[in-house]
Protein backbone atom coordinates (compact mmCIF):
# COMPACT_ATOMS: atom_id res chain seq x y z
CA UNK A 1 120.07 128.04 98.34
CA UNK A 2 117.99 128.59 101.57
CA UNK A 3 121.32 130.31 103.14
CA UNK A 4 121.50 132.92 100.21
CA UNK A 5 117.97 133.69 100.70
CA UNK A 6 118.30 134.10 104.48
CA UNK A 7 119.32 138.02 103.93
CA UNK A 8 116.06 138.49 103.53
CA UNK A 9 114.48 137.01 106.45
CA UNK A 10 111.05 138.61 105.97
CA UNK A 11 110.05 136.67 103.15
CA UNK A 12 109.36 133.32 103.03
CA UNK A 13 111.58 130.78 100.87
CA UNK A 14 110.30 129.85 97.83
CA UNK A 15 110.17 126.08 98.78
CA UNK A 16 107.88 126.69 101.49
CA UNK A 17 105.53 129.14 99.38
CA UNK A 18 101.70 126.96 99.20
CA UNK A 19 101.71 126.50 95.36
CA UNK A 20 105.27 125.12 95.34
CA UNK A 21 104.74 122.44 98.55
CA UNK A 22 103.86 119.91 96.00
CA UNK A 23 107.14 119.88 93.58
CA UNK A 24 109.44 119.00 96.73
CA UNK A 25 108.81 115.71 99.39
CA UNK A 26 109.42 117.12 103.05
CA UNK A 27 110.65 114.74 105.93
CA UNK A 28 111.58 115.08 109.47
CA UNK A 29 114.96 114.26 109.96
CA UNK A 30 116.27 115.02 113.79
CA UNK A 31 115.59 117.29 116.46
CA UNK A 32 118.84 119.44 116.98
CA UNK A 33 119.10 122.22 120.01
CA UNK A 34 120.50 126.00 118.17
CA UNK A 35 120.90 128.95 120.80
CA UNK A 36 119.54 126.63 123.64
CA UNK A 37 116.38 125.93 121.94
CA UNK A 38 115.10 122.89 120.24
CA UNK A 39 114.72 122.87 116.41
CA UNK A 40 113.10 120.62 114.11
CA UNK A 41 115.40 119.37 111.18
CA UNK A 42 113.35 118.98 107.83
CA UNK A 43 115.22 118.49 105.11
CA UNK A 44 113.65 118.72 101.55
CA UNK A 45 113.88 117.07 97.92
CA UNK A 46 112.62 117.86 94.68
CA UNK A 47 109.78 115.12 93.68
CA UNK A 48 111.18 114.40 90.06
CA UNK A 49 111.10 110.54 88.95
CA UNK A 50 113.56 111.33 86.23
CA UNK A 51 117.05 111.62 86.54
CA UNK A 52 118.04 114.96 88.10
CA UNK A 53 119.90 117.52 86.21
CA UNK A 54 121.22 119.37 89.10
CA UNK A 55 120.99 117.16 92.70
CA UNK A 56 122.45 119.55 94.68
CA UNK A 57 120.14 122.68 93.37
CA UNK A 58 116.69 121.02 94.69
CA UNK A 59 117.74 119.71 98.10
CA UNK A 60 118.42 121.02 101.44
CA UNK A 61 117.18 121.29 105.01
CA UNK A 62 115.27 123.67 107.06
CA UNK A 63 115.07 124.04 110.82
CA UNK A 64 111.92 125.37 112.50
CA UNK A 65 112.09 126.21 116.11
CA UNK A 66 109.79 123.86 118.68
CA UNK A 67 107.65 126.72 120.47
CA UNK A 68 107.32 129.07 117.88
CA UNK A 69 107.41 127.07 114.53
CA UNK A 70 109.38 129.79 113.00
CA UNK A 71 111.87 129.65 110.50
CA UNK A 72 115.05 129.12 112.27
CA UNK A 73 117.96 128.54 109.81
């Protein structure tokens, strides 16, 4: 989902928007280095303590580059 909304990279994905931060649980995963620069690997889940309908839809990961905390990938 975040790779389909990367052709638009001056908007910000709609899991990182402030009024949707609370439906997903972030967590830093790993530290990877992309084009010779470190990135931080968050990946992301929806918060939903019922059985999900569609796993795969509400998950993902996002890397954020070290010095400039932009959106990387």
């Amino acid at each position: 989902m975040i790779a389909l909304q990367q052709s638009n990279r001056d908007k910000l994905p709609a899991q990182l928007k402030q009024e949707n931060r609370g439906l997903y649980r972030f967590f830093l995963t790993d530290t990877i280095e992309i084009d010779g620069r470190k990135n931080f690997v968050i990946r992301f889940r929806e918060v939903n303590y019922k059985k999900p309908d569609k796993k795969r839809k509400y998950n993902g990961a996002i890397y954020i580059d070290t010095e400039t905390y932009g959106i990387k990938k």
